[in-house]
Protein backbone atom coordinates (compact mmCIF):
# COMPACT_ATOMS: atom_id res chain seq x y z
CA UNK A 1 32.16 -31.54 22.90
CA UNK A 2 28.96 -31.07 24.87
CA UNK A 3 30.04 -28.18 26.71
CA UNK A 4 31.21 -26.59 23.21
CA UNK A 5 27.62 -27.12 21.92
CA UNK A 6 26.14 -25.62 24.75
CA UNK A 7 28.39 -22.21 24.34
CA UNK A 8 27.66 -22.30 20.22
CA UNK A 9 23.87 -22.49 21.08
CA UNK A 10 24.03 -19.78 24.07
CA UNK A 11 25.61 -17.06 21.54
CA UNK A 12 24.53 -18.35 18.78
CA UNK A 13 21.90 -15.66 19.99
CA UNK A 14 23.99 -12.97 19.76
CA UNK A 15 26.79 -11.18 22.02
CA UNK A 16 26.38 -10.03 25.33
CA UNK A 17 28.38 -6.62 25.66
CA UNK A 18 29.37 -3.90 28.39
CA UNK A 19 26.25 -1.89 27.36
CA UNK A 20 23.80 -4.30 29.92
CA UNK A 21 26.53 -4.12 32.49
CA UNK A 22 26.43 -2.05 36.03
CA UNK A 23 29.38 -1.78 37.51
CA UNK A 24 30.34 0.01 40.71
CA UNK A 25 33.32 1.56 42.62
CA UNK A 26 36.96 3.22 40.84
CA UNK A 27 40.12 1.18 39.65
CA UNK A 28 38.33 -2.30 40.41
CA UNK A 29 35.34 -1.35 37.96
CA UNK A 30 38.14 -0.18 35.29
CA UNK A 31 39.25 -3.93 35.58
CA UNK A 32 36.15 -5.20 35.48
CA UNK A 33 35.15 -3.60 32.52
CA UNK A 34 38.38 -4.39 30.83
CA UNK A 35 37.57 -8.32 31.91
CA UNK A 36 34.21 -7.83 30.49
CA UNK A 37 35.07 -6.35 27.14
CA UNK A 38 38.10 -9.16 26.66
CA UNK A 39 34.98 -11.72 27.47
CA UNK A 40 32.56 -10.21 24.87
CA UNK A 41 35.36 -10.20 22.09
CA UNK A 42 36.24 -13.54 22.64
CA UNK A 43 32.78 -14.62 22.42
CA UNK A 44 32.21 -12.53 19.24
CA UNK A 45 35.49 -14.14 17.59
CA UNK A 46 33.74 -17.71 18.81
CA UNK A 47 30.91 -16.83 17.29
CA UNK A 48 32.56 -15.89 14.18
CA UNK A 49 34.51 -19.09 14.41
CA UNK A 50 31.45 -21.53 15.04
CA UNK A 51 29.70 -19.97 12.01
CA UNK A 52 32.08 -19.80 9.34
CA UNK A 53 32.70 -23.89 10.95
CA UNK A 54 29.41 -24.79 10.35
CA UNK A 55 29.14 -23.02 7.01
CA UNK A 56 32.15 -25.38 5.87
CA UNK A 57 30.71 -28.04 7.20
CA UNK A 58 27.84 -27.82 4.23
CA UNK A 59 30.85 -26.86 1.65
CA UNK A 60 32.26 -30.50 2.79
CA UNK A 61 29.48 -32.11 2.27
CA UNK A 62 28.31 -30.99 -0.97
CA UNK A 63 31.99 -31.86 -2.58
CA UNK A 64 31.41 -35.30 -0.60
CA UNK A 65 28.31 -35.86 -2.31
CA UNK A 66 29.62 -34.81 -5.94
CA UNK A 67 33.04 -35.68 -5.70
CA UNK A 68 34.26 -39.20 -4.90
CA UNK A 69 38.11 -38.19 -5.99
CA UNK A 70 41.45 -39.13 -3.82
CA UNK A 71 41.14 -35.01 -3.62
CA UNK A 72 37.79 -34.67 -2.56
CA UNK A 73 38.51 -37.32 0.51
CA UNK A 74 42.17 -35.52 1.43
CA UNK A 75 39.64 -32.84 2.16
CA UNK A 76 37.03 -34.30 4.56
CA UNK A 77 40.01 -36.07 6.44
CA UNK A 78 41.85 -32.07 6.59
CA UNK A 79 38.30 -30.46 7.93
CA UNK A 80 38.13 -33.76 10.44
CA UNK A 81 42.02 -32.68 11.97
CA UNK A 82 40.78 -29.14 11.56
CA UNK A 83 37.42 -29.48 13.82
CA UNK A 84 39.97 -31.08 16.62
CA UNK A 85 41.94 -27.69 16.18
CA UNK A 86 38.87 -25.80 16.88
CA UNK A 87 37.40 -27.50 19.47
CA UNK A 88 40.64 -27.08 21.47
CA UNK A 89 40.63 -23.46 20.90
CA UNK A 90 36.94 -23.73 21.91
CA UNK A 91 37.93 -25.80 24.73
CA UNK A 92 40.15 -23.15 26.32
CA UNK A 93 37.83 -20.10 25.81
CA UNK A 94 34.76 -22.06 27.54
CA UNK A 95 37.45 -22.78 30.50
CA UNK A 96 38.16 -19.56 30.46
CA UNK A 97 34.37 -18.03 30.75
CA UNK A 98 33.32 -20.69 33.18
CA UNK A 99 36.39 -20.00 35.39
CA UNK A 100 35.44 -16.39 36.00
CA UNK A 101 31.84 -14.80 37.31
CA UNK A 102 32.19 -11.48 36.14
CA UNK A 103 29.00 -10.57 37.36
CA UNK A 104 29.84 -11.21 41.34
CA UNK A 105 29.38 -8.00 43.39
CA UNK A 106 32.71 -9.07 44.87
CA UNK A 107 35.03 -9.51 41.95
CA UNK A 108 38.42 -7.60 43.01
CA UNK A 109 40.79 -5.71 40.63
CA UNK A 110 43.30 -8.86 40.50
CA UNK A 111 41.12 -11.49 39.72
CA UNK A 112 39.33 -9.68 36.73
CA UNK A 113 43.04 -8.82 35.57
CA UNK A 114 43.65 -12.45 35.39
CA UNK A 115 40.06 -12.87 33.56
CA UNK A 116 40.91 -10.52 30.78
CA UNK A 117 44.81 -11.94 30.57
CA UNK A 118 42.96 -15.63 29.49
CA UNK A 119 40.25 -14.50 27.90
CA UNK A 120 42.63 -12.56 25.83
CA UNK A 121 44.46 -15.31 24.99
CA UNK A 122 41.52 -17.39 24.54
CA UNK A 123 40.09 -14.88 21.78
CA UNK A 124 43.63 -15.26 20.21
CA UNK A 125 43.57 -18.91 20.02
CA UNK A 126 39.97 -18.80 18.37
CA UNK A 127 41.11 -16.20 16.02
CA UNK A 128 44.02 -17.71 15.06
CA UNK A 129 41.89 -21.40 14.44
CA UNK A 130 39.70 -18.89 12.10
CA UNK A 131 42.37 -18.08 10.19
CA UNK A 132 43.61 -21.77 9.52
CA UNK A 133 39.64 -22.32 8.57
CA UNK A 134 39.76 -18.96 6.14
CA UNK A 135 42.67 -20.77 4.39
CA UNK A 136 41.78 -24.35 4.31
CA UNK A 137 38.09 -22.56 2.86
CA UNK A 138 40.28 -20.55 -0.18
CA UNK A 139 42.28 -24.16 -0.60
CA UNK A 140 39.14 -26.42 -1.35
CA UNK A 141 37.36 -23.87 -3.27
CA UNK A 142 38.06 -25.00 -6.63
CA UNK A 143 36.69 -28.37 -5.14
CA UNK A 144 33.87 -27.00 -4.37
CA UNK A 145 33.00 -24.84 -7.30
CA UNK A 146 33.21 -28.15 -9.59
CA UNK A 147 30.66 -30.11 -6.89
CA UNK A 148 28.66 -27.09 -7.43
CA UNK A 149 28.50 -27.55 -10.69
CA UNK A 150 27.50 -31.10 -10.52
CA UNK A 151 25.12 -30.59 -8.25
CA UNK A 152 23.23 -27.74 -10.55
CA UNK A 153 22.99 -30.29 -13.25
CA UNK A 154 20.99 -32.87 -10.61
CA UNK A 155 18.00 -31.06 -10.23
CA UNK A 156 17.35 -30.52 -13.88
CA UNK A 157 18.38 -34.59 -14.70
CA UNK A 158 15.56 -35.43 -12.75
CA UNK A 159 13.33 -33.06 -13.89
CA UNK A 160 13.76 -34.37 -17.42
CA UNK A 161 13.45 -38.27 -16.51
CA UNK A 162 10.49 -37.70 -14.73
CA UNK A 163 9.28 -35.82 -17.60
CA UNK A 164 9.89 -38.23 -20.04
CA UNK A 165 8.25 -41.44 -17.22
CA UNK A 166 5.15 -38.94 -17.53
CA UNK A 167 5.30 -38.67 -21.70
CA UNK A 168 5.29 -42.70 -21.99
CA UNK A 169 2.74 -43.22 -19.64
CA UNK A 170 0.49 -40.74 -21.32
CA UNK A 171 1.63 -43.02 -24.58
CA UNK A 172 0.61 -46.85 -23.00
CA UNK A 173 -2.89 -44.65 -21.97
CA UNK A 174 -3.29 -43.44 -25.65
CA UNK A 175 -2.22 -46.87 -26.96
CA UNK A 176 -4.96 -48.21 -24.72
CA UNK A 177 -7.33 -46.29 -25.23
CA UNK A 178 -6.99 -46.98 -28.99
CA UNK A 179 -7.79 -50.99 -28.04
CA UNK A 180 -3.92 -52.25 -28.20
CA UNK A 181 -2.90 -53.87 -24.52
CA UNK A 182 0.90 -53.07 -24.96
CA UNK A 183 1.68 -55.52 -22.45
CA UNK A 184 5.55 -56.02 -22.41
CA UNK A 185 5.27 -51.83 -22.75
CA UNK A 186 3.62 -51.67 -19.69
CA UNK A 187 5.82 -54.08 -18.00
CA UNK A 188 8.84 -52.36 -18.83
CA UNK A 189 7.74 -49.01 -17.98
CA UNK A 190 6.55 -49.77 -14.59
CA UNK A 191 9.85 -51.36 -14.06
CA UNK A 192 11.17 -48.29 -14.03
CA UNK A 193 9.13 -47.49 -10.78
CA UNK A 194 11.93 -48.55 -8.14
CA UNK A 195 14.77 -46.69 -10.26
CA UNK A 196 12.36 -43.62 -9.94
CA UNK A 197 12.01 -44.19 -6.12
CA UNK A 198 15.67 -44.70 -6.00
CA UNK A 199 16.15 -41.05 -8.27
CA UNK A 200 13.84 -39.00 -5.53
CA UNK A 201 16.04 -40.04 -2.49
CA UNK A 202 18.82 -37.63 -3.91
CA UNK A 203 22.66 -36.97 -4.16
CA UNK A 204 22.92 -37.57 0.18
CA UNK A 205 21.85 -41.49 -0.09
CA UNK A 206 23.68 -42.14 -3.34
CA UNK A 207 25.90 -39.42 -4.86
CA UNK A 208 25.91 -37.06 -7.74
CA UNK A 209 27.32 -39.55 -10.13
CA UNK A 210 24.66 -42.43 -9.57
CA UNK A 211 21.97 -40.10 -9.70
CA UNK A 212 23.03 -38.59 -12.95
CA UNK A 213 23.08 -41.91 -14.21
CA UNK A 214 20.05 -42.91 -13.13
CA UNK A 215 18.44 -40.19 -14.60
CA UNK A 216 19.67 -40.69 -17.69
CA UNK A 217 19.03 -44.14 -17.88
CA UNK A 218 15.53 -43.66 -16.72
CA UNK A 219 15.34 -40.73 -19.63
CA UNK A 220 16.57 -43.35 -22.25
CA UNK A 221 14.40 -46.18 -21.19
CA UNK A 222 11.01 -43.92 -21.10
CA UNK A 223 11.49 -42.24 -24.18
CA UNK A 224 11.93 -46.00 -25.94
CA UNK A 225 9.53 -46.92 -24.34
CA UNK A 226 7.46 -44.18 -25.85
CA UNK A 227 8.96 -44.20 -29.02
CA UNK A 228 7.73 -47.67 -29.09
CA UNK A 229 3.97 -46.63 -28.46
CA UNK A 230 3.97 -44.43 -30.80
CA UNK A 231 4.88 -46.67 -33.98
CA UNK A 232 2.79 -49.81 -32.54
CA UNK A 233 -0.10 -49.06 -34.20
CA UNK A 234 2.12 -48.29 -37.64
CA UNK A 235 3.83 -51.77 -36.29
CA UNK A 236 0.67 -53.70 -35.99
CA UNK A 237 -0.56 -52.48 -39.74
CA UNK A 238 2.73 -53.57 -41.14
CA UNK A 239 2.49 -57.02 -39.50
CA UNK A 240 -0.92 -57.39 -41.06
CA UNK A 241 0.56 -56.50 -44.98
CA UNK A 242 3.35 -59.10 -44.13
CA UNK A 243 1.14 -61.32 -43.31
CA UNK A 244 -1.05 -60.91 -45.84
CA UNK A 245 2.32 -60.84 -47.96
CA UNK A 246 3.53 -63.98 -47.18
CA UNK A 247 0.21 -66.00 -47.30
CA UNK A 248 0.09 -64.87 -50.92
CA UNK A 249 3.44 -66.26 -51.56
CA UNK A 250 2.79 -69.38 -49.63
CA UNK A 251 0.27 -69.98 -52.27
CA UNK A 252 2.05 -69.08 -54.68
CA UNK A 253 5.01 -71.61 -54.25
CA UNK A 254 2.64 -74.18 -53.78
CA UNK A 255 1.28 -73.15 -57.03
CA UNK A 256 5.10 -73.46 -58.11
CA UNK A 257 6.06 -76.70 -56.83
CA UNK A 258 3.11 -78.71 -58.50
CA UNK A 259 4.92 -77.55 -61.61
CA UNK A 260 8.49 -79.03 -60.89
CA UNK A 261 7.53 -82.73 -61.76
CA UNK A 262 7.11 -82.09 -65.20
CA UNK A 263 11.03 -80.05 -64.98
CA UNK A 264 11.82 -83.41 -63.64
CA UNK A 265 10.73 -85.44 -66.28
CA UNK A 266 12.87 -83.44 -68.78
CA UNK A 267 15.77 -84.18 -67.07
CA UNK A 268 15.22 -87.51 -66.22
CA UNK A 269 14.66 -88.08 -70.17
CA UNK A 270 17.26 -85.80 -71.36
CA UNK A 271 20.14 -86.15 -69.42
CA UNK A 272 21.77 -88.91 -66.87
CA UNK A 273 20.97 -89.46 -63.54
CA UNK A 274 23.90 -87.71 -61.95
CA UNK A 275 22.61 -84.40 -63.14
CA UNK A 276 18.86 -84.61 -61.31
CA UNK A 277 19.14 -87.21 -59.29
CA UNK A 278 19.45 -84.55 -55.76
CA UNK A 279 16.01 -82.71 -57.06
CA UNK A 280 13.99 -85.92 -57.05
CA UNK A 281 12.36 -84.70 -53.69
CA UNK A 282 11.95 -81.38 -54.28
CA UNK A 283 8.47 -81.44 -55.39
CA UNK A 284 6.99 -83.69 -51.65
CA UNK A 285 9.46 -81.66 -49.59
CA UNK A 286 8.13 -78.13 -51.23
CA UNK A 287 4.17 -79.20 -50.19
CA UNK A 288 5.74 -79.84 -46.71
CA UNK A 289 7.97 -76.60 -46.22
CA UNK A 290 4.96 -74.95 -47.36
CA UNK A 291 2.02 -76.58 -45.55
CA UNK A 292 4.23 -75.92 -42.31
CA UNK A 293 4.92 -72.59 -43.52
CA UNK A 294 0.64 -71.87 -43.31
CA UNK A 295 0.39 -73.56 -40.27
CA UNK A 296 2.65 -70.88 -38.35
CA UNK A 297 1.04 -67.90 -40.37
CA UNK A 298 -2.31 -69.19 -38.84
CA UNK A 299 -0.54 -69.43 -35.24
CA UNK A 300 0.71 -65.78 -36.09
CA UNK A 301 -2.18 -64.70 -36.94
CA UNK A 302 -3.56 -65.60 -33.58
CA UNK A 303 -1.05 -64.39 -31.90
CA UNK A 304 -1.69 -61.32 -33.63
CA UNK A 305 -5.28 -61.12 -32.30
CA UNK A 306 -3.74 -61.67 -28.94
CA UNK A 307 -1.37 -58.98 -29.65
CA UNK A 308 1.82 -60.65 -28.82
CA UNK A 309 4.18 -58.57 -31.10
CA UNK A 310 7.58 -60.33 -30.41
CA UNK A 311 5.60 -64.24 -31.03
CA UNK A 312 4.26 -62.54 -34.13
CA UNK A 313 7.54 -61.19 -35.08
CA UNK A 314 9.35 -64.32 -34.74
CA UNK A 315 7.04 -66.61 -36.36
CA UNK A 316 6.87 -64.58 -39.64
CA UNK A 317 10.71 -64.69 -40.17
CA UNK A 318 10.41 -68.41 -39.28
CA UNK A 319 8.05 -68.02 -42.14
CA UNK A 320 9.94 -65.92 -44.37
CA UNK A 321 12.81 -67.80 -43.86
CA UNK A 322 10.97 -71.30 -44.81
CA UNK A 323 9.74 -69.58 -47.88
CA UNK A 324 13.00 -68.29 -49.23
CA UNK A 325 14.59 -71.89 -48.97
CA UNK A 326 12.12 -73.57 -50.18
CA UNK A 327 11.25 -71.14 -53.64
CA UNK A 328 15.27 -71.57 -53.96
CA UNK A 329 14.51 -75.56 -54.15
CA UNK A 330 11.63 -74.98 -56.12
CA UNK A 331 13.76 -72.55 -58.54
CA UNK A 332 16.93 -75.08 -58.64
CA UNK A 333 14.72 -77.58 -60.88
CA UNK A 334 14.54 -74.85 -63.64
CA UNK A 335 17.24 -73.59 -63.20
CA UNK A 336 19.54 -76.83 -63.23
CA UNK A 337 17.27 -77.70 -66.72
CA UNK A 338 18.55 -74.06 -68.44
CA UNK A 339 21.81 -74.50 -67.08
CA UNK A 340 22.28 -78.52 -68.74
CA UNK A 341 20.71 -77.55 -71.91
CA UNK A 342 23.21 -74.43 -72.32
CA UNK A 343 26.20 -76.34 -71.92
CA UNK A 344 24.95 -79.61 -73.65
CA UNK A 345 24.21 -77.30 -76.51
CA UNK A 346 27.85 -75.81 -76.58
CA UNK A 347 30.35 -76.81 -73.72
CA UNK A 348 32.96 -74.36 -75.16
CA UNK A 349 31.12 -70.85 -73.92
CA UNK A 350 32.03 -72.74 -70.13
CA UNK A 351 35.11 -73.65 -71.00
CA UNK A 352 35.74 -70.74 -72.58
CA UNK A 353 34.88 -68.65 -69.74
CA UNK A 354 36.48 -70.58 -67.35
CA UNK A 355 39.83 -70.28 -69.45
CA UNK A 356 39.49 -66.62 -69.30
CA UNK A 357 39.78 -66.46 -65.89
CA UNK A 358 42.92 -68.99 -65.47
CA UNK A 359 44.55 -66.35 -68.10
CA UNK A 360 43.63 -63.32 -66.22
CA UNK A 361 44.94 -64.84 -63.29
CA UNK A 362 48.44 -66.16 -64.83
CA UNK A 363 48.91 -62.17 -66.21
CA UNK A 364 48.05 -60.83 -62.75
CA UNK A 365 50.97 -63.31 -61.24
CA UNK A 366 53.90 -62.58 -64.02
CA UNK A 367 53.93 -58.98 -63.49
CA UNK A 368 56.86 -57.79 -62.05
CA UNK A 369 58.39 -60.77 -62.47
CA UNK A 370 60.46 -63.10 -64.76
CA UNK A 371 59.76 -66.56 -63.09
CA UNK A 372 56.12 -67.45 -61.26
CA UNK A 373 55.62 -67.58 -57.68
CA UNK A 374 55.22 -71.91 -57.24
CA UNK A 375 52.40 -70.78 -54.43
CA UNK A 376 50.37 -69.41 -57.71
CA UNK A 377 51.76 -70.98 -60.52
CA UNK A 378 50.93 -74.82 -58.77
CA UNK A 379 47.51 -73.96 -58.41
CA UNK A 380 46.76 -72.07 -61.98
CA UNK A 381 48.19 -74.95 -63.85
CA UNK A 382 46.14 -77.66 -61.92
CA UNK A 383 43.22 -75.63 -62.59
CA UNK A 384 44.28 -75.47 -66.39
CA UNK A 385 44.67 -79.54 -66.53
CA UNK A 386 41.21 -79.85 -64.82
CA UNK A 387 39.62 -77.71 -67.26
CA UNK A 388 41.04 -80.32 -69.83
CA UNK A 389 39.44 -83.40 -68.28
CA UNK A 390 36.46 -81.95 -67.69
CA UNK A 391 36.05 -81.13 -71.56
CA UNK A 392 37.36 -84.69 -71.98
CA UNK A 393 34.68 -86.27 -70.05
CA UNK A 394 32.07 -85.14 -71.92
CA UNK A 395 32.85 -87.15 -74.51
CA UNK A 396 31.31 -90.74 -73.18
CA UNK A 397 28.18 -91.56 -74.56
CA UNK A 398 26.16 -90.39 -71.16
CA UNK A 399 28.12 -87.53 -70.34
CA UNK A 400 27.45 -85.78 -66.95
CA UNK A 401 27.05 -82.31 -67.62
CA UNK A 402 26.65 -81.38 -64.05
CA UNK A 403 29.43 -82.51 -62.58
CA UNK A 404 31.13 -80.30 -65.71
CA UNK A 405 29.44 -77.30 -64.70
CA UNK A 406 30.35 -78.24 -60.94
CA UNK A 407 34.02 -78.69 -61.94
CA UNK A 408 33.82 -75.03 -63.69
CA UNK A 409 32.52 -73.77 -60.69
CA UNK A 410 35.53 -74.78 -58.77
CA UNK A 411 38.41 -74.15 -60.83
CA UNK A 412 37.03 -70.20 -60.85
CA UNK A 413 36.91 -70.31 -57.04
CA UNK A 414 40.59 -71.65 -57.13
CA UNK A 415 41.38 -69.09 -59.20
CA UNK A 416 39.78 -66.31 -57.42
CA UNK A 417 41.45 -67.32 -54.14
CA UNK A 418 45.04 -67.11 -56.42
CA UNK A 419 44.07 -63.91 -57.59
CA UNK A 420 43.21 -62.66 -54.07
CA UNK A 421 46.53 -64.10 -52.51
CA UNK A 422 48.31 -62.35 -55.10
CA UNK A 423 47.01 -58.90 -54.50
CA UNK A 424 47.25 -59.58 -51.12
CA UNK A 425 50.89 -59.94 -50.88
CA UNK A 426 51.21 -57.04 -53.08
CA UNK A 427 49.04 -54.93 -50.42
CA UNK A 428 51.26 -56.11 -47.92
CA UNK A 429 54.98 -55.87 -49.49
């Protein structure tokens, strides 16, 4: 209401009173005066009214801004109905002040009666508006003492993220000072820029709740960042040992693999083709594996020079990966040699072993019980037959010891897999 704005910014300057008045003449002036004083205490009780308003006003807004709860909107939507209370209390004491010059020379007895009677009643309406404000106040205060809350923990959420933006920037100048770039560093930390922009504009353009979290994501993202300058130098030094590392072992299988053809030659005149036949490449397809293998150290090492961490990351566990399969093919020549001439010497220690296992298993399945479960006992007696023909096999005049050792291998994993169903249902029943 304009004419309500008006009146709030008039005595918003304080109260007139009876003290400035002059009043002349007997039983008229006692009227007058009575008018006056009813005028001066409704304007002190609009006063009152239009402050403690205004200072609820700020109490709406700061649990607005902190508090985005079904509750917290109930009470901006009760202040809105209550501010249309007030301003029709305010509407009737302004109609009754501008309906009435007290001040005229010629103000009778009758007319100032009728001045006091409203203004009376116009003080009575503001107080009694005050008193619906005093008690909506008391009813959103616990509302308000939890946005207050928030609110104190804003300030110092920002303080802290801006502290830590300031800590990693200090860190990428260090870091480049030292010679390192740091370029994805950098990028990252200056995309933090807009968030920071974002942080500064405060709880009124986005809310207690975003701007926490802002804050703390900014704070998490700076201080990795940071924590990131400070081990790259460590990081760069360890990247130059693995490399280092892994051109020594490059050599090193090549060094390796030169010595598999003669493996192969023992095999190939020792035992039948069926038990070497799937090394026969090893020996070209190490060279390869490893000639590509020093052809991405030397990119890596270039990218190193460039300083481009995450290519020089990746290539060296390309690298390390190459390696470890092929010094696994280099190994399996050897290995498949020591593992042939063991069981050509004596089949039985396999068999043997492999029979332990079958019994283990068959023990493990009886107890409890008087007749086998067919789910276990189906499978443990296959694997007992296979263990049979396997041994039988052997006995042509080229025998193929790996596909023995093969057919060990499997009747243990059957076995195992009995053994785990078993215990299994156990667990479960």
């Amino acid at each position: 209401m304009d004419r309500a704005r008006r009146w709030r910014a008039q005595y918003g300057r304080g109260i007139v009173t009876t003290a400035s008045r002059r009043w002349f003449g007997g039983r008229d002036d006692s009227r007058r005066a009575d008018a006056q004083a009813a005028k001066d205490a409704a304007a002190a009780a609009f006063y009152e009214l239009d402050t403690a308003q205004r200072d609820l006003r700020i109490s709406i807004e700061t649990i607005a801004a902190a508090d985005g709860s079904p509750a917290a909107r109930q009470a901006g939507e009760a202040f809105a109905a209550l501010g249309q209370r007030i301003d029709q209390a305010s509407h009737v004491y302004i109609e009754a002040v501008d309906a009435h010059d007290l001040d005229r020379p010629e103000l009778d007895g009758a007319v100032a009666t009728r001045a006091r009677d409203q203004l009376t009643r116009a003080r009575e309406e503001l107080v009694r508006a005050k008193g619906e404000l005093d008690r909506f106040a008391q009813g959103i205060q616990p509302l308000l003492d939890r946005a207050e809350t928030q609110l104190a923990q804003v300030a110092p959420a920002r303080e802290r993220a801006k502290a830590a933006l300031l800590a990693a920037s200090t860190a990428l100048d260090e870091v480049r000072g030292s010679g390192m770039r740091a370029d994805d560093l950098a990028v990252r930390l200056a995309a933090l820029a807009p968030e920071l922009t974002l942080l500064n504009q405060g709880v009124a353009r986005h809310g207690v709740q975003d701007t926490l979290q802002r804050a703390d994501r900014i704070l998490r993202d700076a201080e990795a960042i940071r924590a990131e300058l400070a081990r790259l130098p460590e990081r760069a030094a360890e990247i130059d040992r693995r490399l280092v590392s892994l051109q020594t072992r490059a050599q090193a299988l090549r060094n390796r693999a030169d010595r598999v053809d003669p493996v192969l030659s023992e095999l190939r005149r020792r035992f039948s083709a069926a038990c070497w036949q799937d090394l026969q490449n090893v020996p070209e397809q190490a060279v390869r594996d490893v000639s590509r293998a020093e052809e991405q150290l030397r990119e890596a090492a270039g990218a190193r020079e460039e300083q481009r961490w995450a290519d020089v990351t990746a290539l060296i566990e390309a690298v390390r990966a190459a390696l470890d399969a092929t010094g696994e093919a280099v190994s399996a020549a050897q290995d498949r040699l020591t593992r042939l001439e063991a069981v050509a010497r004596d089949p039985q220690q396999e068999v043997q072993r492999t029979r332990f296992v079958i019994r283990d298993a068959q023990r493990l399945a009886m107890e409890g019980r008087s007749v086998p479960d067919p789910r276990h006992a189906g499978p443990l007696d296959e694997s007992v037959a296979r263990v049979e023909r396997a041994l039988a096999s052997l006995e042509g005049r080229h025998p193929d010891y790996w596909h023995f050792l093969q057919e060990m291998e499997e009747v243990r994993a059957v076995v195992g897999r009995v053994v785990a169903d078993v215990r299994g249902g156990r667990a479960t029943g």
